[in-house]
N, C-alpha and C. Protein backbone atom coordinates (compact mmCIF):
# COMPACT_ATOMS: atom_id res chain seq x y z
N UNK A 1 4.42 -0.36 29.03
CA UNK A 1 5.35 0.52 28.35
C UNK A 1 6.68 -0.21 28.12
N UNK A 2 7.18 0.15 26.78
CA UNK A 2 8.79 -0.42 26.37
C UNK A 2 9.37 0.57 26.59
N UNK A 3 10.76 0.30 26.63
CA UNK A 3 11.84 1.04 26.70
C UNK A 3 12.23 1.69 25.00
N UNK A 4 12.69 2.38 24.67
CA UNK A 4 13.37 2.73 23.44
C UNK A 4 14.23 1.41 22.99
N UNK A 5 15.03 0.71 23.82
CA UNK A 5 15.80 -0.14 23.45
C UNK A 5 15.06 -1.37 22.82
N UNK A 6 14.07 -1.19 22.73
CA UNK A 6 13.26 -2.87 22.53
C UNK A 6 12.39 -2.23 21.10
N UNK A 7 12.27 -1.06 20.67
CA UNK A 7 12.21 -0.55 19.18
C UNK A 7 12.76 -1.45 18.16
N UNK A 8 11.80 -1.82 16.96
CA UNK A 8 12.54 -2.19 16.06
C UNK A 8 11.64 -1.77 14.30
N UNK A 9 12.59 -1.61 13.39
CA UNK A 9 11.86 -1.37 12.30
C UNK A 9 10.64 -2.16 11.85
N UNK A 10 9.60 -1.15 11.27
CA UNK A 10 8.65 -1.80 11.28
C UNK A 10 7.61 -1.56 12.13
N UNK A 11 7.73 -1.91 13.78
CA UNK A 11 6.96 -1.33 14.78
C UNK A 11 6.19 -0.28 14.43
N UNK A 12 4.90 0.10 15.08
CA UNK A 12 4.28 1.56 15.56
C UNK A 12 3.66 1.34 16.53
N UNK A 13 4.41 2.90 16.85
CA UNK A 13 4.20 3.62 17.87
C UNK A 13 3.17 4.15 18.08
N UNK A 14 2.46 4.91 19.56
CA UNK A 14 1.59 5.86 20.04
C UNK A 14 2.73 6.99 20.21
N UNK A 15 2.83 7.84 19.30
CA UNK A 15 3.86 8.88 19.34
C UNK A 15 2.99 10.44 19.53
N UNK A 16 3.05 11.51 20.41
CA UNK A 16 2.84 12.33 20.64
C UNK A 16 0.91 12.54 20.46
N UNK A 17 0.17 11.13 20.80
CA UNK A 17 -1.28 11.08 20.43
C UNK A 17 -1.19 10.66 19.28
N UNK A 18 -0.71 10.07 18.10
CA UNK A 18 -0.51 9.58 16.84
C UNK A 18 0.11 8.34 16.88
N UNK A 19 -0.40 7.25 15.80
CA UNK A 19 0.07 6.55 15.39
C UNK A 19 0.99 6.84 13.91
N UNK A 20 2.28 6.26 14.49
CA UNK A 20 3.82 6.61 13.16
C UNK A 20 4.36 5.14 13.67
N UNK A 21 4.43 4.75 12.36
CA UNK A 21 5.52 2.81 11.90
C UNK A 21 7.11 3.95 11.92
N UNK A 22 7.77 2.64 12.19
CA UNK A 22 9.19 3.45 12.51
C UNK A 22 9.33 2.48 11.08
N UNK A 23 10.19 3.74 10.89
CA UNK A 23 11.15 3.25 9.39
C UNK A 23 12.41 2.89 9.27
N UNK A 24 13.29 3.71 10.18
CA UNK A 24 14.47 3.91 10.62
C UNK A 24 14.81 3.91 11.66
N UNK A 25 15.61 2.75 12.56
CA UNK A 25 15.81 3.46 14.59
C UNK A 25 17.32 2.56 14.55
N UNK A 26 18.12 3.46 14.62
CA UNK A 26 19.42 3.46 14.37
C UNK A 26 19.96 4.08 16.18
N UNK A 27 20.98 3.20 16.44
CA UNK A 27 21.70 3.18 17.53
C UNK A 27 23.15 4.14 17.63
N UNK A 28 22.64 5.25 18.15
CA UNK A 28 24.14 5.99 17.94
C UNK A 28 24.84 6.23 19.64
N UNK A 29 26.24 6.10 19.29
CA UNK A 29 27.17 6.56 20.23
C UNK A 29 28.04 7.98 19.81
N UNK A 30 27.83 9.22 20.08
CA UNK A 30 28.87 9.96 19.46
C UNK A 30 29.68 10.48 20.71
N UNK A 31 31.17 9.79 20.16
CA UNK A 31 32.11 10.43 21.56
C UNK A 31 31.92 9.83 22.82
N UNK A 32 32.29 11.02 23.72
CA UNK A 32 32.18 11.07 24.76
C UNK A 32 30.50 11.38 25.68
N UNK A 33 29.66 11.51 24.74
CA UNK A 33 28.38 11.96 24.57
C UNK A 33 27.50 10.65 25.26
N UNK A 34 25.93 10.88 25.52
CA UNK A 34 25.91 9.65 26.19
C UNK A 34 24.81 9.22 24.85
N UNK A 35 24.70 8.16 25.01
CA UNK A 35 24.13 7.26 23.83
C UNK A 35 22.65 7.40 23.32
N UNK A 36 21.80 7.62 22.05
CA UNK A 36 20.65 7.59 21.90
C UNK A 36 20.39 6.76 20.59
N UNK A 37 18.88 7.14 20.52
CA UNK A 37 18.54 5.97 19.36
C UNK A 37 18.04 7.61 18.43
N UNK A 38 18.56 7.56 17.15
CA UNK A 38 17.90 8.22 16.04
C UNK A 38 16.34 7.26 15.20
N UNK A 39 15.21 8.35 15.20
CA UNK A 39 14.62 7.21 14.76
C UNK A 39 13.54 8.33 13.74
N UNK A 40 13.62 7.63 12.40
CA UNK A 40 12.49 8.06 11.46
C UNK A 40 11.26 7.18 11.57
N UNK A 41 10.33 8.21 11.54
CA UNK A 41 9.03 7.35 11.42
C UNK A 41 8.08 7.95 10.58
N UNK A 42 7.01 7.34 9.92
CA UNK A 42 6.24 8.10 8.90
C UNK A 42 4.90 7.90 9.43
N UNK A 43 4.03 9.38 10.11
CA UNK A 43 2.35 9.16 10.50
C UNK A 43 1.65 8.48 9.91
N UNK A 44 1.26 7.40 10.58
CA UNK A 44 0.30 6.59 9.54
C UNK A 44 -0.74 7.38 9.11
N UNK A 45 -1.46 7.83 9.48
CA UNK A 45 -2.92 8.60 8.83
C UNK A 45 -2.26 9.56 7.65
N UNK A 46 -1.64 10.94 8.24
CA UNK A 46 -1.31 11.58 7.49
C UNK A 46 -0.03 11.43 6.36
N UNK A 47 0.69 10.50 6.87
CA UNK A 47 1.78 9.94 5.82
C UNK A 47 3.31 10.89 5.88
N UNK A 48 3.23 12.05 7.15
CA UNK A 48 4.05 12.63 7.07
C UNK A 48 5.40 12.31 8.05
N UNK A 49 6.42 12.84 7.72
CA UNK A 49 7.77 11.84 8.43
C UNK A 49 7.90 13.09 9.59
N UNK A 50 7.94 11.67 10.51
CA UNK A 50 8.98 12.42 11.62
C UNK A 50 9.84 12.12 12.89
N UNK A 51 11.15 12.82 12.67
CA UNK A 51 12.55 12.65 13.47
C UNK A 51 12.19 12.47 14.67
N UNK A 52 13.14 12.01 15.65
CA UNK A 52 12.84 12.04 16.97
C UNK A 52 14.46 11.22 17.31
N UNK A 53 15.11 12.04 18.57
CA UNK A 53 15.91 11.25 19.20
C UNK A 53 15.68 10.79 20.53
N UNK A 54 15.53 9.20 20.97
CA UNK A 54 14.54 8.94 22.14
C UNK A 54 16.31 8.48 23.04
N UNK A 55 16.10 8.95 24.12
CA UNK A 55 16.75 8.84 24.76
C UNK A 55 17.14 6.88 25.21
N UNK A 56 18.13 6.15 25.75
CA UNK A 56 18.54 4.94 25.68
C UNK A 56 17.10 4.30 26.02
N UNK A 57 16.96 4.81 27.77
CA UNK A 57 16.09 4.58 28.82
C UNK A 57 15.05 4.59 28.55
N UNK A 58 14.29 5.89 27.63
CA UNK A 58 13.16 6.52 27.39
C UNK A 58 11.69 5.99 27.26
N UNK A 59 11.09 5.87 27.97
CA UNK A 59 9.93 4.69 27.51
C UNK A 59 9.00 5.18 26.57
N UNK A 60 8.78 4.38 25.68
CA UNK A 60 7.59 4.55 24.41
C UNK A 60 6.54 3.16 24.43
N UNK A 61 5.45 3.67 23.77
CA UNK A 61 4.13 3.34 23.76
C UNK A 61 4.06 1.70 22.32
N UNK A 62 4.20 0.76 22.40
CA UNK A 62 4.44 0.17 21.13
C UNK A 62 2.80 -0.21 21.28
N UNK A 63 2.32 0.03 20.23
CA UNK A 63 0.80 -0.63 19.69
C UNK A 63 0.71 -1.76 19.26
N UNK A 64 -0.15 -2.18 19.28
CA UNK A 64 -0.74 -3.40 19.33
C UNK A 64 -1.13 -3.64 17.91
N UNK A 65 -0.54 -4.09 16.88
CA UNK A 65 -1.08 -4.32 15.17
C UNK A 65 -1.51 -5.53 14.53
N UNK A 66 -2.49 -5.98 14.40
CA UNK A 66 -3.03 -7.06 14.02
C UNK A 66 -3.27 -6.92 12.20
N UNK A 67 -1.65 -7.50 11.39
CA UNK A 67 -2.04 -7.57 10.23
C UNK A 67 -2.61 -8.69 9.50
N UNK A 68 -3.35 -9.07 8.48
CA UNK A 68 -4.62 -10.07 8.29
C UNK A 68 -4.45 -9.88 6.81
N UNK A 69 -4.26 -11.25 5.81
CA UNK A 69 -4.94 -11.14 4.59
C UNK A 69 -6.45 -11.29 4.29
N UNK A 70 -7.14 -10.18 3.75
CA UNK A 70 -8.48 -10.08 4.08
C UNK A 70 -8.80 -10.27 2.09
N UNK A 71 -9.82 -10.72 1.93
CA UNK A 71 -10.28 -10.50 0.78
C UNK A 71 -11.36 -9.19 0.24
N UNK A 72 -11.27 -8.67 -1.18
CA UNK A 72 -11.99 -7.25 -1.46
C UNK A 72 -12.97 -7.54 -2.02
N UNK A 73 -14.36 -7.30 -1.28
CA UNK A 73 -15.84 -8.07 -1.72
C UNK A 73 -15.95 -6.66 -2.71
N UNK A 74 -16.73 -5.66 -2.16
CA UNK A 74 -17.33 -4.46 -3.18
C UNK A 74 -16.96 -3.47 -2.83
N UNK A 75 -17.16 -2.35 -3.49
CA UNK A 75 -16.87 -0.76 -3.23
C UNK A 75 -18.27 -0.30 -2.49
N UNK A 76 -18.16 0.36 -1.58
CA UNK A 76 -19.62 1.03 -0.65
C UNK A 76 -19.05 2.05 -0.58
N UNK A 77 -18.99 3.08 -1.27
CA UNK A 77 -18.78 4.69 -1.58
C UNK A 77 -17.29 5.41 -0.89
N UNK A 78 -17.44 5.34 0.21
CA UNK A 78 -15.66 5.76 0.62
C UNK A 78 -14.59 4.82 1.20
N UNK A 79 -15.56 3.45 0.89
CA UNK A 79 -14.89 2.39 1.82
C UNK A 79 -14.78 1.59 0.91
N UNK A 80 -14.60 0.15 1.43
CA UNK A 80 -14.06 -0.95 0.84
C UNK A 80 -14.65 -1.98 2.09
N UNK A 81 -15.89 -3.04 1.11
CA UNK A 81 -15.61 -3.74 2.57
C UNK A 81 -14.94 -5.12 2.31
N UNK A 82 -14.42 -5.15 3.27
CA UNK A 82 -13.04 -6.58 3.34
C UNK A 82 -13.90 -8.03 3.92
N UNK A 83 -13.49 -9.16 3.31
CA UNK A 83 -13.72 -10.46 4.26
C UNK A 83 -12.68 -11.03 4.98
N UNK A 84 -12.31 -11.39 6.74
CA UNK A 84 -11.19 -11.82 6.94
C UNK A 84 -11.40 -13.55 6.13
N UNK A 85 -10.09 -14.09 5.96
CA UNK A 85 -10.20 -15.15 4.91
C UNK A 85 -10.84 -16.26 5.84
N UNK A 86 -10.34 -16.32 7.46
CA UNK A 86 -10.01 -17.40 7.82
C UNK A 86 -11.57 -17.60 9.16
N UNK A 87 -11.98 -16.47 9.55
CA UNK A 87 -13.20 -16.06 10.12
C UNK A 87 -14.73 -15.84 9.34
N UNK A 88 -13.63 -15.07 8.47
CA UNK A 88 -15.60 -14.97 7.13
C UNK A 88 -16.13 -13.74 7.68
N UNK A 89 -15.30 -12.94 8.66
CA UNK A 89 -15.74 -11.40 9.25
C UNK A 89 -15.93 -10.52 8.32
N UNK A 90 -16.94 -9.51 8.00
CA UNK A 90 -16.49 -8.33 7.22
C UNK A 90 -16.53 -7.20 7.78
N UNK A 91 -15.32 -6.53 7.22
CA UNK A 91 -15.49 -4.94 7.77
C UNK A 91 -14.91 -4.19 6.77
N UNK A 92 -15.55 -2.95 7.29
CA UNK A 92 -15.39 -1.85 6.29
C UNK A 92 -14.00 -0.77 6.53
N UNK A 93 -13.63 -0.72 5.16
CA UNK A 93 -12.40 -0.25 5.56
C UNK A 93 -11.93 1.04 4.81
N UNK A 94 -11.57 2.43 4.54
CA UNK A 94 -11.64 3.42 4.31
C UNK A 94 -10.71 3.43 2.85
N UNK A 95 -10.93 3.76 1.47
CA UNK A 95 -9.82 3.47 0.57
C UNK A 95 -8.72 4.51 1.10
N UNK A 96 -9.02 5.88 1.70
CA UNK A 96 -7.72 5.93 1.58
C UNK A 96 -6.21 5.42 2.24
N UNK A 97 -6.53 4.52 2.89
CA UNK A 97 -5.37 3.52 3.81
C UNK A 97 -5.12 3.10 1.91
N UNK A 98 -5.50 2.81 0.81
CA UNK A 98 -5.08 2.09 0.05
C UNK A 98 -4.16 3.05 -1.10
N UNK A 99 -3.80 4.49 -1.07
CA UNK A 99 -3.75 5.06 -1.49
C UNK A 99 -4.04 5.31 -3.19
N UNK A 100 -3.34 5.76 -4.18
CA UNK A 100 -4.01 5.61 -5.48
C UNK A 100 -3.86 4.24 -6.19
N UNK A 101 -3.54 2.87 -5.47
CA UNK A 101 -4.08 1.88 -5.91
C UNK A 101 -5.00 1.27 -6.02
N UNK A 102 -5.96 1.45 -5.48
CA UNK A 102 -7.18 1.06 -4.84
C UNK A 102 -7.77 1.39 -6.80
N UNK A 103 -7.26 2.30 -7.04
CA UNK A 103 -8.03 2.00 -8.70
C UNK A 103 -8.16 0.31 -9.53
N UNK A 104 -6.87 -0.29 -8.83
CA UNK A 104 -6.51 -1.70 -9.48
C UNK A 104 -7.34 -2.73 -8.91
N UNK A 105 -8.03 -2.65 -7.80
CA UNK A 105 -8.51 -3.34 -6.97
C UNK A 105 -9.90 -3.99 -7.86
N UNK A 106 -9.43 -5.29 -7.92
CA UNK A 106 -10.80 -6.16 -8.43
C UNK A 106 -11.69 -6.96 -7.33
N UNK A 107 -12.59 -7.05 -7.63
CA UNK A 107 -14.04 -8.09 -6.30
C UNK A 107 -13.29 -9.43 -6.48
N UNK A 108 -12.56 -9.91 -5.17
CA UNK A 108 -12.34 -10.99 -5.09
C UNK A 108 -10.29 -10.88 -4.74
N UNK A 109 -10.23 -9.77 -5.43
CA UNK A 109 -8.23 -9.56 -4.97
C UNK A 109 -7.93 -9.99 -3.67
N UNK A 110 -6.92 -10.39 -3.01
CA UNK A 110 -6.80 -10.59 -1.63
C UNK A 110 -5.83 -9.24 -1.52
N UNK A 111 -6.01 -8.53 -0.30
CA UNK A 111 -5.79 -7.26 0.36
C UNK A 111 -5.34 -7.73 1.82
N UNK A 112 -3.78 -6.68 2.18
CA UNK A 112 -3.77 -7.01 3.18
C UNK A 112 -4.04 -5.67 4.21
N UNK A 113 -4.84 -5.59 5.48
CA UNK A 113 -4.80 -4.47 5.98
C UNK A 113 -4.69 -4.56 7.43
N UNK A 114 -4.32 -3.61 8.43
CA UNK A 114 -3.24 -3.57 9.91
C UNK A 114 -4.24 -3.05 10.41
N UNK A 115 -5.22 -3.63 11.75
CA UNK A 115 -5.91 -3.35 12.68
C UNK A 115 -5.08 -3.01 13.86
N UNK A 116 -5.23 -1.85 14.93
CA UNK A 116 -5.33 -1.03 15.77
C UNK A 116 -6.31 -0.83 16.60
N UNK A 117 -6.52 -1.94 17.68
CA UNK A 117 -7.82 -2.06 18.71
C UNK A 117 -8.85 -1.60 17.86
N UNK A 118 -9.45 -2.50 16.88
CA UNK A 118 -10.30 -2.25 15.97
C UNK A 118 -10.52 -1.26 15.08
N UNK A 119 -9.36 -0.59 14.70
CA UNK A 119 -9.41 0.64 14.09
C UNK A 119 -8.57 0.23 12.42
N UNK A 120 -9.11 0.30 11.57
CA UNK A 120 -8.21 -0.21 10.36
C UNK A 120 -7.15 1.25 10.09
N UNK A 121 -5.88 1.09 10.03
CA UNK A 121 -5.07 1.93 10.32
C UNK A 121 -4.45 1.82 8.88
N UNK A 122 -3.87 0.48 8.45
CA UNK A 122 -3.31 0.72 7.19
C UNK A 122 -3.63 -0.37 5.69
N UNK A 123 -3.51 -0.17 4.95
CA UNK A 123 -3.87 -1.35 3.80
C UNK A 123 -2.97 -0.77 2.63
N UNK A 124 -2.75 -2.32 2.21
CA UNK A 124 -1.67 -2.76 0.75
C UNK A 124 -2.14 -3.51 -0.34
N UNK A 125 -2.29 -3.17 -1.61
CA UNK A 125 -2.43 -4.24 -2.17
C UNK A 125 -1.22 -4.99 -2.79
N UNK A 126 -1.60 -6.13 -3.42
CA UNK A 126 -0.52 -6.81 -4.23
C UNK A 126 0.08 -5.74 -5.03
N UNK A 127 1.73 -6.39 -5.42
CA UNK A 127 2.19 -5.31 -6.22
C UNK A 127 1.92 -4.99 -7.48
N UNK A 128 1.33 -6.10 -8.16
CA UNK A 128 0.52 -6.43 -9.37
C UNK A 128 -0.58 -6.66 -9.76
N UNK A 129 -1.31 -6.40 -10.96
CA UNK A 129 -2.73 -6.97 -10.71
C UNK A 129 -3.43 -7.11 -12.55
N UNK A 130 -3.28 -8.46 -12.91
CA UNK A 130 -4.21 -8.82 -13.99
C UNK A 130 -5.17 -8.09 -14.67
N UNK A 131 -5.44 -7.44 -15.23
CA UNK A 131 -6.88 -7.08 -15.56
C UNK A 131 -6.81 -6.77 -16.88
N UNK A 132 -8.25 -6.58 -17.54
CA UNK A 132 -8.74 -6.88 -18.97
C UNK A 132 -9.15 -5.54 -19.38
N UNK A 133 -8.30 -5.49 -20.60
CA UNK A 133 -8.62 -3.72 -21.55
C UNK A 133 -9.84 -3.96 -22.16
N UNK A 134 -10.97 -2.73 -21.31
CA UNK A 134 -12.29 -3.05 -21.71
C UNK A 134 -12.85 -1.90 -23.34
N UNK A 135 -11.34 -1.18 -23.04
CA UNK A 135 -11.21 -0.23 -24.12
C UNK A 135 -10.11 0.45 -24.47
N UNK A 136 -9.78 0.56 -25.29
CA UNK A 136 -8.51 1.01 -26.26
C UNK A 136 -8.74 1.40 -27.77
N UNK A 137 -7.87 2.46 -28.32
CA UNK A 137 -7.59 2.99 -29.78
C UNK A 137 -7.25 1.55 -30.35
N UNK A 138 -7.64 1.53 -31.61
CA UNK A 138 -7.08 0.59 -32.54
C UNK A 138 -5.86 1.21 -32.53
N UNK A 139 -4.88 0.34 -33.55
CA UNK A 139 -3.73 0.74 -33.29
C UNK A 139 -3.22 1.56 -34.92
N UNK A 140 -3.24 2.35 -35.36
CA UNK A 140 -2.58 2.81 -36.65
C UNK A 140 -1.50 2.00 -37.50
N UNK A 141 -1.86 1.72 -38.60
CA UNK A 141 -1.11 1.19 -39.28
C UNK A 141 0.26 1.88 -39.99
N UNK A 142 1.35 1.50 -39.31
CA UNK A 142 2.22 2.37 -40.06
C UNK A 142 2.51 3.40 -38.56
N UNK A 143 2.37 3.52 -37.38
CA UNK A 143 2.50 3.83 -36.58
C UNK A 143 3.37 3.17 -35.32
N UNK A 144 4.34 2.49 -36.08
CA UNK A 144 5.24 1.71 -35.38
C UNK A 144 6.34 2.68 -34.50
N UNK A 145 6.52 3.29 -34.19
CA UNK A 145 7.90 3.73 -33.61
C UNK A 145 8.04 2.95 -32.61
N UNK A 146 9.00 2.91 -32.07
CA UNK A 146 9.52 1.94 -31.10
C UNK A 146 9.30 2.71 -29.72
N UNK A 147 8.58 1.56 -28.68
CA UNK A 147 8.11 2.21 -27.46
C UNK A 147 6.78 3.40 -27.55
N UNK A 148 6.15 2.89 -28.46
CA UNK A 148 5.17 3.58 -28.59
C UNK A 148 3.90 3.54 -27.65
N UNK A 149 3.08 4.24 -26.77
CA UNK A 149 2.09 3.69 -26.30
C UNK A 149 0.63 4.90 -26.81
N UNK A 150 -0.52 4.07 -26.23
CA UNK A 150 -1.26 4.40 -25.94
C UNK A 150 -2.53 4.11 -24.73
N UNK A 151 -3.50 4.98 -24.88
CA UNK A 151 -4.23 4.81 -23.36
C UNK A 151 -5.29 3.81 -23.89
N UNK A 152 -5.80 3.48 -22.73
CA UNK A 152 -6.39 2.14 -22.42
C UNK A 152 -7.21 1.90 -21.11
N UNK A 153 -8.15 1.27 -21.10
CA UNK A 153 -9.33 1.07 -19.70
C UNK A 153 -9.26 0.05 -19.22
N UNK A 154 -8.61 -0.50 -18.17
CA UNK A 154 -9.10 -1.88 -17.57
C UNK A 154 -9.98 -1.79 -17.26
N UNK A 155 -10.81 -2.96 -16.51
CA UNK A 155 -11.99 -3.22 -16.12
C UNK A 155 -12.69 -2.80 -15.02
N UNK A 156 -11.25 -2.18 -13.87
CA UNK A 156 -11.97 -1.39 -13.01
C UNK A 156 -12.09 -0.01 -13.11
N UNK A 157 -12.04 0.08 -14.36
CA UNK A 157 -12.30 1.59 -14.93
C UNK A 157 -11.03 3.05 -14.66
N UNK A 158 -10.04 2.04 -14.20
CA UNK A 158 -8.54 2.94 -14.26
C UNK A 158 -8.27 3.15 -15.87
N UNK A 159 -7.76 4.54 -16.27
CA UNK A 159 -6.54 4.54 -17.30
C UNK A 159 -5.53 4.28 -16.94
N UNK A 160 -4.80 3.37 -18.18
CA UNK A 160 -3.19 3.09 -18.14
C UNK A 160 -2.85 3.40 -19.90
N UNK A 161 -1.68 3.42 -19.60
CA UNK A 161 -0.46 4.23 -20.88
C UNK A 161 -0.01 1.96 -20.87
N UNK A 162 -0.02 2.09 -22.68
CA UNK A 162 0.08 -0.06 -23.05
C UNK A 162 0.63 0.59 -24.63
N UNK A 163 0.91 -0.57 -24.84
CA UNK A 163 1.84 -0.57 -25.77
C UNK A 163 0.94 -0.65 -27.40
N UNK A 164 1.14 -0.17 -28.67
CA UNK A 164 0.54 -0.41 -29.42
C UNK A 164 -0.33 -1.57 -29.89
N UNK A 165 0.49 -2.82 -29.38
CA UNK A 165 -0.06 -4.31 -29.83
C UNK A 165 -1.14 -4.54 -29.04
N UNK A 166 -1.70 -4.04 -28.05
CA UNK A 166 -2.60 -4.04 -27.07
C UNK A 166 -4.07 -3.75 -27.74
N UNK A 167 -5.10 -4.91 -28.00
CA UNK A 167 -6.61 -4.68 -28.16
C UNK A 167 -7.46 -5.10 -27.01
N UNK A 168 -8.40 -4.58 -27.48
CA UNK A 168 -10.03 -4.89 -26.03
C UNK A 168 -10.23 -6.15 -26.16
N UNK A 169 -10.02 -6.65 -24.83
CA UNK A 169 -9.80 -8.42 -24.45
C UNK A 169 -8.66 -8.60 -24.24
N UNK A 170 -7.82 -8.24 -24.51
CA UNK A 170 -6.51 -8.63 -23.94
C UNK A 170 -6.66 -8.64 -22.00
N UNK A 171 -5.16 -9.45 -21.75
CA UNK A 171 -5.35 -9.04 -20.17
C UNK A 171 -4.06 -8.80 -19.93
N UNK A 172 -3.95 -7.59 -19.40
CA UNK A 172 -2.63 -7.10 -18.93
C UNK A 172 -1.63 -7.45 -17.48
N UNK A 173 -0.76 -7.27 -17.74
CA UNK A 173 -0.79 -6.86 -16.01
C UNK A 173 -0.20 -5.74 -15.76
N UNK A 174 -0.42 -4.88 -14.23
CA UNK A 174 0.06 -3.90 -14.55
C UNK A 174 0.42 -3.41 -12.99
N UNK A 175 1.48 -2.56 -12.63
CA UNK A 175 2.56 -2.39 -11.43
C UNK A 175 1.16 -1.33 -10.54
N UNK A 176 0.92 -1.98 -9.75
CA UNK A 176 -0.20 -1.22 -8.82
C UNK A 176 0.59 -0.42 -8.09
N UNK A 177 1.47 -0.17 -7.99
CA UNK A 177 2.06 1.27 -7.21
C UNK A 177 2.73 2.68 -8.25
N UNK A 178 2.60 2.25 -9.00
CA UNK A 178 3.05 3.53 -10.56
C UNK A 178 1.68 3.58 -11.59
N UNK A 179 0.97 2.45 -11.30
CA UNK A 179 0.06 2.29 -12.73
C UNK A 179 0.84 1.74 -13.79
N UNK A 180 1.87 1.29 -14.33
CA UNK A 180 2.13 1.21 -15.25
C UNK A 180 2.07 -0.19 -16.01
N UNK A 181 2.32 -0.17 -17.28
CA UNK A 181 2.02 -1.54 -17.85
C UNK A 181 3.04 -2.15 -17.49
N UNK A 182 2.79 -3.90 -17.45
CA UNK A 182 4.29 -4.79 -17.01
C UNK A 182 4.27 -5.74 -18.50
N UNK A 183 3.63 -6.08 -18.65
CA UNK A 183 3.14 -7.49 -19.63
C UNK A 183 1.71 -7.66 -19.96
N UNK A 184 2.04 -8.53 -21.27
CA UNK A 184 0.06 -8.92 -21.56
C UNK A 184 1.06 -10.64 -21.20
N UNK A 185 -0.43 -10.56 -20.63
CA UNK A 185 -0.84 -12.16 -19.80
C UNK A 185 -1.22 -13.15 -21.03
N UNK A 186 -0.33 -13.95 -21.10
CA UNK A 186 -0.78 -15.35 -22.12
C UNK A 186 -2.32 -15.71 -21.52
N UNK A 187 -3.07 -16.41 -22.48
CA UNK A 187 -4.27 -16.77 -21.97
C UNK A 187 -4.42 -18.61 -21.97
């Protein structure tokens, strides 16, 4: 067991039977008052935030997190199974640790995800991700307005909102945490 004082952002905790990453652990003195740590943290599973003021002394539980760039072999129905890069291990890992990015996710992306005494607890992908419009509207002639878009299929079968100049074959790239278009990729 740690003390509260040895907390730092980033960390997670075993908080009340739950695992929560601290977001925030801020050191307060007020007054004449005796001293604590304010600390936000967000449940890893459920994603929901929560306050806590841990006393100076107070001992807390810090877990043990083993994060790994793993590579993304195939989709197996609610999972994802991963290769570690440097072992050649695979394991299966749940999409929703990946939340609605996991649409961007191509066979072969490198993925990073946070083991918990063998328990896959959290996963990220890159913030970006290449991929090829396997379908799109032609574009109307005479349909220029400025900032115009329309919808479009990459290859892992996500819709995205692209810009008129955009045809099937092109390769985009596009912001894996909004969906949105960034650029078409020179070839």
């Amino acid at each position: 067991m740690a003390k509260a004082s040895d907390v730092k952002n980033g960390n997670v905790l075993r908080f009340n039977g739950e695992l929560v990453q601290v977001e925030e652990f801020l050191h307060r003195t007020p007054g004449n008052l005796r001293a604590f740590y304010q600390a936000r943290m967000r449940n890893v599973k459920s994603g929901k935030l929560v306050e806590y003021r841990f006393r100076t002394d107070e001992e807390v539980d810090i877990a043990r997190v083993e994060t790994n760039d793993y590579q993304y072999l195939y989709d197996e129905g609610d999972s994802l199974v991963v290769m570690d890069n440097t072992t050649y291990d695979q394991h299966s890992v749940p999409k929703a640790l990946f939340g609605s990015a996991v649409k961007f996710l191509k066979e072969g992306m490198n993925v990073i995800v946070a083991f918990e005494s063998e328990e896959p607890i959290m996963g990220s992908i890159p913030g970006s991700a290449e991929l090829e419009i396997t379908y799109t509207e032609p574009a109307v002639k005479g349909d220029t307005s400025s900032g115009a878009l329309k919808n479009a299929t990459v290859e892992t079968g996500a819709e995205i909102r692209v810009p008129l100049f955009i045809n099937i074959g092109d390769k985009v790239k596009v912001d894996t945490a909004t969906g949105s278009y960034v650029e078409r990729v020179k070839s």
